[in-house]
C-alpha atoms as a PDB file:
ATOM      1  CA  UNK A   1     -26.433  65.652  22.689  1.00  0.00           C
ATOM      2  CA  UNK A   2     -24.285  68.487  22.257  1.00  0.00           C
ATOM      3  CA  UNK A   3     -20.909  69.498  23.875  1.00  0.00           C
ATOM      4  CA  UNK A   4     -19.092  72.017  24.482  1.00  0.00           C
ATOM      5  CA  UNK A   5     -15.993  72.763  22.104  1.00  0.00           C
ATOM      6  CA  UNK A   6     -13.048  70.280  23.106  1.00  0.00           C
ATOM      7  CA  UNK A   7     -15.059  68.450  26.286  1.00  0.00           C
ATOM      8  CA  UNK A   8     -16.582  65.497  23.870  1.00  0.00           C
ATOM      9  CA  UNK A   9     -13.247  64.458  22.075  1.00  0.00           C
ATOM     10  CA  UNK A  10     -12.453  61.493  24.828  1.00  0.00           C
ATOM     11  CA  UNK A  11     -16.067  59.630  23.557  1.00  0.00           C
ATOM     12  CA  UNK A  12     -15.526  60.269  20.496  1.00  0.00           C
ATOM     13  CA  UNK A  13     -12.114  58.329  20.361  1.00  0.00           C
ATOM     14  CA  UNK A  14     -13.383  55.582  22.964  1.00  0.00           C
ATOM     15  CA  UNK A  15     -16.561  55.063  20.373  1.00  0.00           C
ATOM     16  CA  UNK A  16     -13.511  54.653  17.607  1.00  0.00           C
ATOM     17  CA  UNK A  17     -11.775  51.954  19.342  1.00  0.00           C
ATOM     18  CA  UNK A  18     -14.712  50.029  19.874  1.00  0.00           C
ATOM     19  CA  UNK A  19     -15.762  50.412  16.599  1.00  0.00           C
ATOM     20  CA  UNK A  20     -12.142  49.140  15.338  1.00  0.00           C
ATOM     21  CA  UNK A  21     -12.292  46.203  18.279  1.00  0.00           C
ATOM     22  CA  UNK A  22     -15.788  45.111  16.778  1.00  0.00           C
ATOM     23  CA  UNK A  23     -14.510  44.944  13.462  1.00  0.00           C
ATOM     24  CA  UNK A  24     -11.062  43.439  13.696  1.00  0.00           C
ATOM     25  CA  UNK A  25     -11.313  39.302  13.541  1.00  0.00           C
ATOM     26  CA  UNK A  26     -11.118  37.703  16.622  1.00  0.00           C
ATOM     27  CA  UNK A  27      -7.507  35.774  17.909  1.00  0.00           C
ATOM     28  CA  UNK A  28      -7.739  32.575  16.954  1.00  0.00           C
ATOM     29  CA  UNK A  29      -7.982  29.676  19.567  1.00  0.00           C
ATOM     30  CA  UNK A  30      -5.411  27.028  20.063  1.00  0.00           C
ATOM     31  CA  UNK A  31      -5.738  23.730  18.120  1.00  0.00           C
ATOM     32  CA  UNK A  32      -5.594  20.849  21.442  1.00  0.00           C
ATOM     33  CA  UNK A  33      -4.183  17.711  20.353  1.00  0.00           C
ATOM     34  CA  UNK A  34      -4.590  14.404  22.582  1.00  0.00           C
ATOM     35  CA  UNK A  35      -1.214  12.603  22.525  1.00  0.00           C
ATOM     36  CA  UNK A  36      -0.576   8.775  23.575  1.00  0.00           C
ATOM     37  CA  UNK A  37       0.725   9.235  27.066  1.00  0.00           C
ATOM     38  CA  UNK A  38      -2.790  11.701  27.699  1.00  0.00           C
ATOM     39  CA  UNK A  39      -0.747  14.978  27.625  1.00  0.00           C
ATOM     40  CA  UNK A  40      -1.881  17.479  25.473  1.00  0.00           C
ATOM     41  CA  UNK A  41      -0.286  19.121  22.583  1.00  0.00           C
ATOM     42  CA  UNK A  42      -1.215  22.736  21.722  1.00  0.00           C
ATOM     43  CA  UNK A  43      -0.829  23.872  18.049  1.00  0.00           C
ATOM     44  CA  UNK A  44      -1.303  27.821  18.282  1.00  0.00           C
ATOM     45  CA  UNK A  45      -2.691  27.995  14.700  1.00  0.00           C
ATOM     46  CA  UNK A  46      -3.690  24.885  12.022  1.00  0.00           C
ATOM     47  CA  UNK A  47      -0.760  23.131  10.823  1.00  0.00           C
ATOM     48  CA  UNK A  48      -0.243  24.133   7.218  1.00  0.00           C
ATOM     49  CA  UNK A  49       3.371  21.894   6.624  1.00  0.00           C
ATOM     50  CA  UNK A  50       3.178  18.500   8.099  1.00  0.00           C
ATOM     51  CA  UNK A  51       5.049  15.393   8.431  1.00  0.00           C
ATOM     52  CA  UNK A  52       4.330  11.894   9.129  1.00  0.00           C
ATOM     53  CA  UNK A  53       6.689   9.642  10.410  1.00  0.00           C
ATOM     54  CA  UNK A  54       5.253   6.433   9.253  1.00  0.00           C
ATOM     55  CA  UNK A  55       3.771   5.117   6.219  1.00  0.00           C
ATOM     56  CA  UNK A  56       0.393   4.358   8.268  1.00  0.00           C
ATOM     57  CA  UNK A  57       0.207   7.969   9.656  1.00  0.00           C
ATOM     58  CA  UNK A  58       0.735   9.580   5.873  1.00  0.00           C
ATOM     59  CA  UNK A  59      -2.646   6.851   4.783  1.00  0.00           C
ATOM     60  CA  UNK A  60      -4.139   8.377   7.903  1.00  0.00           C
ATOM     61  CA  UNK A  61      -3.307  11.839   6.923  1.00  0.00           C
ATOM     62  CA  UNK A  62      -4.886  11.590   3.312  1.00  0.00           C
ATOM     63  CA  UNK A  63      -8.192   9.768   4.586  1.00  0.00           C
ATOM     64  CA  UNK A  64      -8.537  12.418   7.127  1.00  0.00           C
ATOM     65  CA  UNK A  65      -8.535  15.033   4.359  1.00  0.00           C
ATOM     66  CA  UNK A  66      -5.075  16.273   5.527  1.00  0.00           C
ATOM     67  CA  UNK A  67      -3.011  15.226   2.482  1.00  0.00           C
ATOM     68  CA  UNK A  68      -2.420  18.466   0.904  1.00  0.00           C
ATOM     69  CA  UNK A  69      -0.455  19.722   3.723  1.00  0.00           C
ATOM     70  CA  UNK A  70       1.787  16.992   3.993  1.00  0.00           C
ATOM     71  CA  UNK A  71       5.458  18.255   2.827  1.00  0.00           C
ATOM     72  CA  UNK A  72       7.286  14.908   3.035  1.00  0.00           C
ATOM     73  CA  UNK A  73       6.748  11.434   4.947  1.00  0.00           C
ATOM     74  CA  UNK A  74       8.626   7.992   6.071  1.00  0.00           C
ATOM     75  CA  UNK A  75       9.743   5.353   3.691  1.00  0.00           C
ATOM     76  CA  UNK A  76       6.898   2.248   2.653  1.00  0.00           C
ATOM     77  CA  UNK A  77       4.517   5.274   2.634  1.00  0.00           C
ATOM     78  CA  UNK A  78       2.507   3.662  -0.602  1.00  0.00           C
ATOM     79  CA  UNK A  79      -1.205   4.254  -0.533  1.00  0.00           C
ATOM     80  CA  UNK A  80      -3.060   6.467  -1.335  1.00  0.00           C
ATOM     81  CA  UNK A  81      -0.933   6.943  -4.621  1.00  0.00           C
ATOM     82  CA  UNK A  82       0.033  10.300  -3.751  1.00  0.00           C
ATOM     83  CA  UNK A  83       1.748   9.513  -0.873  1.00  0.00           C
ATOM     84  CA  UNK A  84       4.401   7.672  -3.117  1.00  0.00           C
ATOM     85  CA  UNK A  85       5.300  10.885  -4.553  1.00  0.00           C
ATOM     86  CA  UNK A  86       6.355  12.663  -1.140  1.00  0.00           C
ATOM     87  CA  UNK A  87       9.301  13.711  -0.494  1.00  0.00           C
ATOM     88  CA  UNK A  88      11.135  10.821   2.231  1.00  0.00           C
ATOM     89  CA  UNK A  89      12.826  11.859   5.480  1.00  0.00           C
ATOM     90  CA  UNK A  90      14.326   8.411   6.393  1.00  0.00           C
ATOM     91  CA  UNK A  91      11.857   5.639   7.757  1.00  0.00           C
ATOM     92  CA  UNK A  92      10.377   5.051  10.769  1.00  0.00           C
ATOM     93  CA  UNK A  93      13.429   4.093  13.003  1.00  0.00           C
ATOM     94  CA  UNK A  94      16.053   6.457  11.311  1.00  0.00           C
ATOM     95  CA  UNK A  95      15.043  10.089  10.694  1.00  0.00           C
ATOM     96  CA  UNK A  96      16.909  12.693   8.730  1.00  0.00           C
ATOM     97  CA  UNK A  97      17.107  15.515  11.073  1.00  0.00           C
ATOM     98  CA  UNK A  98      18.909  17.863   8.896  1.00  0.00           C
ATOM     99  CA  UNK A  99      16.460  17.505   6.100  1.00  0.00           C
ATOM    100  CA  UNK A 100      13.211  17.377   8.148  1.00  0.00           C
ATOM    101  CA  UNK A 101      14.165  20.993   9.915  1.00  0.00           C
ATOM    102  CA  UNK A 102      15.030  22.196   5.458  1.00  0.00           C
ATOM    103  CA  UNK A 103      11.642  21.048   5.194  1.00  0.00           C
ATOM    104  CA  UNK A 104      10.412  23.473   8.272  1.00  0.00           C
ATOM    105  CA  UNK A 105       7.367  21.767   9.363  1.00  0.00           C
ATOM    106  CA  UNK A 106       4.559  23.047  11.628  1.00  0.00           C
ATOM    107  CA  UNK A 107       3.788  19.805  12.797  1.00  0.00           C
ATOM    108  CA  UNK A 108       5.678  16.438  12.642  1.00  0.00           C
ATOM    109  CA  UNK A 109       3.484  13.694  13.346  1.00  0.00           C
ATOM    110  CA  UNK A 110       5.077  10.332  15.170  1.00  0.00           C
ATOM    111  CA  UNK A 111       3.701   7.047  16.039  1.00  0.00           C
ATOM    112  CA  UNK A 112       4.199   6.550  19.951  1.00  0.00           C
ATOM    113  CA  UNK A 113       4.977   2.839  19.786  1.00  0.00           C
ATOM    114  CA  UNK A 114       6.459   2.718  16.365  1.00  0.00           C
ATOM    115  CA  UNK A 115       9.292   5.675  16.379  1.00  0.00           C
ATOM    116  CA  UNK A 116      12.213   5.850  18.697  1.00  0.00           C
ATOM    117  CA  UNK A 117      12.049   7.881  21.810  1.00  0.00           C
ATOM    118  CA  UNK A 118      14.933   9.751  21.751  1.00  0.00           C
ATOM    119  CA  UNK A 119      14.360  10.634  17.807  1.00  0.00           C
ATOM    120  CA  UNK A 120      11.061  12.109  18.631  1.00  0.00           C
ATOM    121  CA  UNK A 121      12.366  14.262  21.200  1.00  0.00           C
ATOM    122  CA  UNK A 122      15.240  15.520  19.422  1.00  0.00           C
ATOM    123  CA  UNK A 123      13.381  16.624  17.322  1.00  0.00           C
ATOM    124  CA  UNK A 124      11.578  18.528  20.266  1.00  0.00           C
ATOM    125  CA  UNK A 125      14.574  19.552  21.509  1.00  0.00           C
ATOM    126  CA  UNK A 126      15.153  21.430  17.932  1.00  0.00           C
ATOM    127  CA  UNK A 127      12.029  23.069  18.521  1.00  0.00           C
ATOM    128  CA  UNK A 128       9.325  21.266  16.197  1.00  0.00           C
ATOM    129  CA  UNK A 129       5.873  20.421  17.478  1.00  0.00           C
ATOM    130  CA  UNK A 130       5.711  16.881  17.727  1.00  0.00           C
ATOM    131  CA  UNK A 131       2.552  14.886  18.248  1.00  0.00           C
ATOM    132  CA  UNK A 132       2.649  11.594  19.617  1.00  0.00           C
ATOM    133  CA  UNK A 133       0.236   9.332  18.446  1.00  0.00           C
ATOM    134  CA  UNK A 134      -1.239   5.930  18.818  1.00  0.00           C
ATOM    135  CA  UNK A 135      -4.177   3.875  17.853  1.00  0.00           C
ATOM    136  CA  UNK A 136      -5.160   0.566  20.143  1.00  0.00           C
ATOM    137  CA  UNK A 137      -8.510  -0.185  19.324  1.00  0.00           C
ATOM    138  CA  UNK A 138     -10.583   0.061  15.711  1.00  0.00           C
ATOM    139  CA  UNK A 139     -12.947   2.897  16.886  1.00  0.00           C
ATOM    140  CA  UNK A 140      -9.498   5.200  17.769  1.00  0.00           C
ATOM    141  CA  UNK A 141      -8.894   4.922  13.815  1.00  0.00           C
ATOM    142  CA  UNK A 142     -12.005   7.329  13.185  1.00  0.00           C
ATOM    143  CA  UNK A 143     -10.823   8.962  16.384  1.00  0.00           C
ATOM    144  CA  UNK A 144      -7.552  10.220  15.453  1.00  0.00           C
ATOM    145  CA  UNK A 145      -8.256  10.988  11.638  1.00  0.00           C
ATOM    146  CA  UNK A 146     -10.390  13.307  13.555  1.00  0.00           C
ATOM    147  CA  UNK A 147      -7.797  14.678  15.605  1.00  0.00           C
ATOM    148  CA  UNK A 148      -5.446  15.173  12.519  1.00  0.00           C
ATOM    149  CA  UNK A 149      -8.552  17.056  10.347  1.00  0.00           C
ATOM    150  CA  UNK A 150      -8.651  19.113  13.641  1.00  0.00           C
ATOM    151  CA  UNK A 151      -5.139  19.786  13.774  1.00  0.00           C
ATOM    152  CA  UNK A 152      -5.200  21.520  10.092  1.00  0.00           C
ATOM    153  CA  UNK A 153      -8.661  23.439  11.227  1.00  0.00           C
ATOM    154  CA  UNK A 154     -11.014  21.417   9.602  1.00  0.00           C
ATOM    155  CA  UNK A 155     -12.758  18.770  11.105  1.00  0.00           C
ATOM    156  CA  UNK A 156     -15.141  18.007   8.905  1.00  0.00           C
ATOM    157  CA  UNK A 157     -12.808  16.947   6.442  1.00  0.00           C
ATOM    158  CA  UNK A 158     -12.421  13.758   7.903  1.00  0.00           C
ATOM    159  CA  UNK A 159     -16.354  13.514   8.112  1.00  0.00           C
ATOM    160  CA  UNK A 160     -16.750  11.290   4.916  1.00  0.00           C
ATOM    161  CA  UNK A 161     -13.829   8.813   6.121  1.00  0.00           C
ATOM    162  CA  UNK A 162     -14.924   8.396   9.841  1.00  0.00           C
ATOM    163  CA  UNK A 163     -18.385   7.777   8.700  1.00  0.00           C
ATOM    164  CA  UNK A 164     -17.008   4.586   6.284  1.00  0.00           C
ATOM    165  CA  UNK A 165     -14.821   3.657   9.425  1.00  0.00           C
ATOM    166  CA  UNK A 166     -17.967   3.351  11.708  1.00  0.00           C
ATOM    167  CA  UNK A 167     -19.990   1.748   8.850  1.00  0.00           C
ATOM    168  CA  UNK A 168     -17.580  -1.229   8.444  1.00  0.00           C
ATOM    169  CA  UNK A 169     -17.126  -1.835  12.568  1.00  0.00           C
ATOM    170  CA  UNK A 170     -20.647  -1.810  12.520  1.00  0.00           C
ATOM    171  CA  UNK A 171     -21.082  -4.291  10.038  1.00  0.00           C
ATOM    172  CA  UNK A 172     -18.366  -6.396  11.802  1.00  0.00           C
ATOM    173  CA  UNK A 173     -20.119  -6.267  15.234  1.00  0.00           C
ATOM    174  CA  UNK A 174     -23.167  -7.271  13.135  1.00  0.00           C
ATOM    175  CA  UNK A 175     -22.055 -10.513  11.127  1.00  0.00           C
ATOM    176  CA  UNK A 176     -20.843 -12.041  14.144  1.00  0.00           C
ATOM    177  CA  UNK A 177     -23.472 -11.670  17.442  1.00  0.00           C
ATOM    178  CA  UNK A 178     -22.110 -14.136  20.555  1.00  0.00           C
ATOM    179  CA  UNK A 179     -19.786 -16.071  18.636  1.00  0.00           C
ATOM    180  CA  UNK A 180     -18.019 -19.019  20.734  1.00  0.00           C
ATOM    181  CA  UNK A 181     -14.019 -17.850  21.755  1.00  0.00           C
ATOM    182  CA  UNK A 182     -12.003 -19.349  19.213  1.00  0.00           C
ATOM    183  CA  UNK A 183      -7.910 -19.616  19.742  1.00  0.00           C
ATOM    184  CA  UNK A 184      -5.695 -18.133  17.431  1.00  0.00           C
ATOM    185  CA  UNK A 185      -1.928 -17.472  17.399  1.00  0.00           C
ATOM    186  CA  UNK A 186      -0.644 -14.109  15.221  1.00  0.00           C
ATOM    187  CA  UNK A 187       2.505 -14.222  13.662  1.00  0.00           C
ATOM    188  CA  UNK A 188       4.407 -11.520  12.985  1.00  0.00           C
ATOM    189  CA  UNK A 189       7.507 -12.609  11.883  1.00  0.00           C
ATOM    190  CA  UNK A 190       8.686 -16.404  11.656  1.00  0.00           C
ATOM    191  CA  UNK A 191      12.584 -15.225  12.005  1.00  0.00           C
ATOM    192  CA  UNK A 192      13.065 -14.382  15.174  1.00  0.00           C
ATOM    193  CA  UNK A 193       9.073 -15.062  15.911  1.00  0.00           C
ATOM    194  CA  UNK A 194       7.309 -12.474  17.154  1.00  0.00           C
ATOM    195  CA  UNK A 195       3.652 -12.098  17.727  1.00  0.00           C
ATOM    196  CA  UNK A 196       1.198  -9.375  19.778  1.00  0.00           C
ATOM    197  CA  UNK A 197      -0.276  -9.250  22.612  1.00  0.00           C
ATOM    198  CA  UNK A 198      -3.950  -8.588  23.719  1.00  0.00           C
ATOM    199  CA  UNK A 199      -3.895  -4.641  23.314  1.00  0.00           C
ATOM    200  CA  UNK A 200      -2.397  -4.490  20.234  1.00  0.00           C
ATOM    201  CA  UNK A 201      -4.773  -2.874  17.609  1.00  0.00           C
ATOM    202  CA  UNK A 202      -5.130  -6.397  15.731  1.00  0.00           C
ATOM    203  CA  UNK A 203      -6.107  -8.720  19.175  1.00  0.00           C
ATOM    204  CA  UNK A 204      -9.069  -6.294  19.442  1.00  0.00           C
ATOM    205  CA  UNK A 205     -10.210  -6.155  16.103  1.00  0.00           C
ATOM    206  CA  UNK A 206     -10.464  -9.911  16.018  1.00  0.00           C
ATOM    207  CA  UNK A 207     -12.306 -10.035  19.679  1.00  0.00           C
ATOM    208  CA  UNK A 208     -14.992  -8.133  17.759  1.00  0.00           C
ATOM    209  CA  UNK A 209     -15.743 -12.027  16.192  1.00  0.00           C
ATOM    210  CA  UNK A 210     -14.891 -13.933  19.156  1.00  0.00           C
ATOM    211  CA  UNK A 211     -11.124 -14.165  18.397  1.00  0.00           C
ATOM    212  CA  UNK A 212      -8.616 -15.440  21.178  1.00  0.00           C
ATOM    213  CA  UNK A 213      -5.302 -14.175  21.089  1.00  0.00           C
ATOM    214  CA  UNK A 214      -3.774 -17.197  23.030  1.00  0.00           C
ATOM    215  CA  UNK A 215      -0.806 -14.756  23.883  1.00  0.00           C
ATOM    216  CA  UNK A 216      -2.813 -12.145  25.164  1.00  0.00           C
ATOM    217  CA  UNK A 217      -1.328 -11.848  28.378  1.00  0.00           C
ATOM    218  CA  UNK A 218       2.103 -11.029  26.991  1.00  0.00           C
ATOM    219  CA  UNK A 219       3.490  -7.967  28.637  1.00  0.00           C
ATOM    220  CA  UNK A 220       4.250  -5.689  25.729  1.00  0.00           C
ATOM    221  CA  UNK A 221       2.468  -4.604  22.392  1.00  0.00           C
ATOM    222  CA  UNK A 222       5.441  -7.042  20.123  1.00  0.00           C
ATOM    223  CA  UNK A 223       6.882 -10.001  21.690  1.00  0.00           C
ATOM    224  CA  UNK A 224       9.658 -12.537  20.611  1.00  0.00           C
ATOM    225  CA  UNK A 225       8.462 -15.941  21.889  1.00  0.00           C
ATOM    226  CA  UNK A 226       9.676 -19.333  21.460  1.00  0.00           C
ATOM    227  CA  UNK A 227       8.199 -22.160  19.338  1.00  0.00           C
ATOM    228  CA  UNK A 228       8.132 -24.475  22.538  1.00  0.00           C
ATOM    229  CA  UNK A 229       5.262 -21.705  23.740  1.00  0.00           C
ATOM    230  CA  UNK A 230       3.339 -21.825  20.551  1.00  0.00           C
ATOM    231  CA  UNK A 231       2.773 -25.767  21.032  1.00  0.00           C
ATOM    232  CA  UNK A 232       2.232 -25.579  24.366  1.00  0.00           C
ATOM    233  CA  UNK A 233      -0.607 -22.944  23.333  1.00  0.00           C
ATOM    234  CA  UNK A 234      -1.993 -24.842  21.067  1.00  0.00           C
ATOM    235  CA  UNK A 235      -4.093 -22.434  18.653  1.00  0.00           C
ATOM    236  CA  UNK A 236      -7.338 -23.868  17.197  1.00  0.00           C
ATOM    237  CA  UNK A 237      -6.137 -20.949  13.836  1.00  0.00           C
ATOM    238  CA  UNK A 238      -2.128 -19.242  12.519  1.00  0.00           C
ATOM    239  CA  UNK A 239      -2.678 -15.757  11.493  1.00  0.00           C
ATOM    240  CA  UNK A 240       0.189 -14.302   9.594  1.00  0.00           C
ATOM    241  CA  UNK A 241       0.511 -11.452   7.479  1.00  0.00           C
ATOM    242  CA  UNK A 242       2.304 -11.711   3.795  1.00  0.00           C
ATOM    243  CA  UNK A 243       2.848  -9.603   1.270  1.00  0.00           C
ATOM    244  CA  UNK A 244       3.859 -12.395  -1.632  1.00  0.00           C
ATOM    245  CA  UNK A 245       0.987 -14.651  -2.371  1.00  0.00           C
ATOM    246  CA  UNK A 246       3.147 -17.444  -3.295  1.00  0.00           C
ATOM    247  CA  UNK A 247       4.930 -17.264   0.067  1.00  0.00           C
ATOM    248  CA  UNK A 248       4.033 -19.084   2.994  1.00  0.00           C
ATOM    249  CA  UNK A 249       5.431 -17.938   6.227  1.00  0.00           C
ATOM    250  CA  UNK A 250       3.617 -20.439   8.082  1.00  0.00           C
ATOM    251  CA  UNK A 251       4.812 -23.325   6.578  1.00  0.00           C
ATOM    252  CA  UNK A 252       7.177 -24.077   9.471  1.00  0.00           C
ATOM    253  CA  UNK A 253       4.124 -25.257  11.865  1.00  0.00           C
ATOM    254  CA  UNK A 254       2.789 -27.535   9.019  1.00  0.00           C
ATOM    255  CA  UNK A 255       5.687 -29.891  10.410  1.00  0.00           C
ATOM    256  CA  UNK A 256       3.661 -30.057  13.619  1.00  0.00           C
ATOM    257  CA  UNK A 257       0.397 -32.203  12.864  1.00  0.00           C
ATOM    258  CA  UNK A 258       0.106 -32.205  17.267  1.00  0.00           C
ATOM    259  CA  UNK A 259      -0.663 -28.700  16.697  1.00  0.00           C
ATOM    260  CA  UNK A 260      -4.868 -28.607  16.397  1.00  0.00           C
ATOM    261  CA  UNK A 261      -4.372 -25.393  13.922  1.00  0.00           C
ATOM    262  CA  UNK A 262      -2.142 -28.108  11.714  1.00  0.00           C
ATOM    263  CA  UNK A 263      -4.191 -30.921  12.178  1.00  0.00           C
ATOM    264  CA  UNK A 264      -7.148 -29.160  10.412  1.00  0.00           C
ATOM    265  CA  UNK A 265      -5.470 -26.836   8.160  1.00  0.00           C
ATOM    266  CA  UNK A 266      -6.360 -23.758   9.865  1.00  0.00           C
ATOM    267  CA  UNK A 267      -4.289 -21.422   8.248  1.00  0.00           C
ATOM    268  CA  UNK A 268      -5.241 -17.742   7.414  1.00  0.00           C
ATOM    269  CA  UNK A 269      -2.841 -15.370   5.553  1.00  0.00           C
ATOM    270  CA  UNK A 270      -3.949 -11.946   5.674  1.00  0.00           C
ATOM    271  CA  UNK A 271      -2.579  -8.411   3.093  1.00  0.00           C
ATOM    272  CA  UNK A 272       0.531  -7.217   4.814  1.00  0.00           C
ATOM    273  CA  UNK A 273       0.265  -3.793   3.991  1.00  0.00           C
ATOM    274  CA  UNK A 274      -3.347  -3.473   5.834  1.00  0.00           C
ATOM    275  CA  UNK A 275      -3.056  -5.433   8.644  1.00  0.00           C
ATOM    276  CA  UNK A 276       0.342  -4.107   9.905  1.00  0.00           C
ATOM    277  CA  UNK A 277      -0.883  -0.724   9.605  1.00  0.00           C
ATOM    278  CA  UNK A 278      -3.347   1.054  11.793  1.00  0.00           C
ATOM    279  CA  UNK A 279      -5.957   2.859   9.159  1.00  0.00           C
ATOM    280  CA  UNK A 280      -9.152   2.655   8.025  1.00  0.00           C
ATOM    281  CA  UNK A 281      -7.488  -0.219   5.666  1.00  0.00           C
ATOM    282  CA  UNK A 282      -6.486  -2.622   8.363  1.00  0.00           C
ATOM    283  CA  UNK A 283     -10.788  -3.277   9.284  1.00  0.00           C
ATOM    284  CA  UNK A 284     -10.752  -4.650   5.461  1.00  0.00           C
ATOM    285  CA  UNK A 285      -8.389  -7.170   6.780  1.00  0.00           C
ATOM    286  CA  UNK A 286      -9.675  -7.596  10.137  1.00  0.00           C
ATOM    287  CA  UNK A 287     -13.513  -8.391   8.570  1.00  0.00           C
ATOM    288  CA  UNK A 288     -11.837 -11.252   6.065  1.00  0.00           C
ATOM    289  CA  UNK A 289      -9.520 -12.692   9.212  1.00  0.00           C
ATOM    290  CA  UNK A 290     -13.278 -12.342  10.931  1.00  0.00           C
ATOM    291  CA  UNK A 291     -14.897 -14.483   7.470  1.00  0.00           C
ATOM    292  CA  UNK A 292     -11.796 -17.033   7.424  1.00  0.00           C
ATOM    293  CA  UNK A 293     -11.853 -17.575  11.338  1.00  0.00           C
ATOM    294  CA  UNK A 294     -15.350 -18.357  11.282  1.00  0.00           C
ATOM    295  CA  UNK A 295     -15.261 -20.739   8.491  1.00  0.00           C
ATOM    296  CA  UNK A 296     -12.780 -22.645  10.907  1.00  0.00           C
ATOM    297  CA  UNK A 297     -14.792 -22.300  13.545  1.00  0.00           C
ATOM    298  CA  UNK A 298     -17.990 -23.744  11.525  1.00  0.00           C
ATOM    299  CA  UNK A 299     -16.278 -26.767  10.482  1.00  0.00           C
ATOM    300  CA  UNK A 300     -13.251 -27.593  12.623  1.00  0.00           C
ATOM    301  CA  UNK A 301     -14.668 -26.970  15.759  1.00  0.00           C
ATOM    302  CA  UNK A 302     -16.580 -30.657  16.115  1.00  0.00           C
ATOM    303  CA  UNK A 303     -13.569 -32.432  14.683  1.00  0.00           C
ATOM    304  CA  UNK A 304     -11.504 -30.398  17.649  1.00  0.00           C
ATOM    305  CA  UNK A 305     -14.446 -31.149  20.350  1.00  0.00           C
ATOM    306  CA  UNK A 306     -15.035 -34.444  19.708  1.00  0.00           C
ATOM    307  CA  UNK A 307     -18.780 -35.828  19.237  1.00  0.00           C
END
């Protein structure tokens, strides 16, 4: 087509827009992060400086592929062995606010039932992307290593660790088909004593072997209760966690032979470090409480039943 001098000029300049338009990389889209209380957080680009408020959110951070972006992390944040070399912004109950914002973070990730309130949203209120996070039942560990790969771009980083994740439930579903309900009492702490309650991440990993928790029905995730309520439950199995092998935080109930857990020796001591900690770590623990329980179950439970 031809044109008369001057009357083509306004094509010729639309066809160079478009051509710079079709050329120029497209905006990218915002990251959505699920939080605890089922808001949404938006990230508008992949987080790039991150850090974790908890020792079991820096694990989760490495086996989601996510470690090299974390800048610094809570205190007790041991495993993987690089996390022990991160720089420490207090632990999970006190937070240095003054050197978290020198650290300038993208994205400070907090554990919804672990970190205070008010700390989390101060540092909101200083104008840091926080995500709240939480974990209740073993498939939400695959679920929010996810979720973190996605937050730095990449979710297929956390493809090799999810797939290990799903591998061991499975194999814990699978060792244990319609096991009879067996009783148990956690421990958390002898002094004050504290156990969980039925939500809690560790009452469902044990249901997936027919576990009890016979304070279930307690009203929040960490109760105190009162050795008068532990008798009166009467647990067929103690669960405790230790770190010490040579320490025995149950020994107080092995005063108690009325207790059916005493009168058979049903005590299980599982790793501290993995079962107190919501990562792909803690199903190691869960799958031996799963091995010890039913070893109880196989022999104690015709002594506890009677002929």
């Amino acid at each position: 087509m031809t044109c008369a001098p001057g009357r083509c000029r306004p094509t010729i300049l639309l066809l160079a827009v478009l051509a710079l338009l079709a050329g120029a990389p497209a905006a990218s889209a915002q990251i959505t992060l699920p939080q605890a209380d089922g808001t949404l957080l938006e990230l508008r680009e992949p987080a790039r400086r991150i850090i974790t408020l908890a020792p079991n959110l820096a694990e989760l951070a490495f086996a989601a592929g996510a470690g090299e972006y974390l800048v610094a992390t809570a205190e007790y944040s041991n495993h993987p062995a690089a996390a022990r070399t991160l720089p420490r912004i207090g632990d999970a109950f006190r937070i240095d606010l003054e050197r978290v914002l020198t650290l300038a973070p993208d994205l400070v990730i907090g554990w919804a039932s672990g970190n205070p309130p008010g700390a989390l949203q101060r540092l909101e209120e200083l104008g840091l992307a926080v995500w709240r996070t939480e974990v209740r039942a073993p498939g939400e560990i695959a679920t929010l290593m996810r979720h973190i790969a996605r937050a730095t771009g990449d979710e297929s980083r956390a493809a090799p660790s999810i797939a290990e994740v799903q591998r061991k439930l499975a194999a814990i579903g699978a060792a244990y088909p319609d096991r009879s309900p067996l009783r148990y009492f956690y421990q958390v702490a002898p002094q004050p004593l504290f156990t969980l309650n039925g939500e809690h991440l560790v009452s469902r990993g044990f249901a997936l072997c027919g576990g009890v928790n016979v304070f279930a029905a307690a009203p929040v995730l960490a109760s105190q209760v009162t050795r008068e309520a532990v008798l009166a439950a009467d647990p067929e199995v103690m669960i405790a966690p230790r770190l010490d092998p040579d320490e025995d935080p149950l020994a107080r109930w092995r005063s108690w032979p009325r207790l059916s857990a005493t009168r058979h020796g049903a005590f299980v001591y599982l790793p501290a470090d993995e079962i107190s900690r919501a990562t792909p770590r803690t199903l190691d623990s869960i799958a031996l409480g799963c091995k010890l329980m039913d070893r109880f179950r196989a022999a104690g439970r015709q002594q506890w039943e009677g002929p």
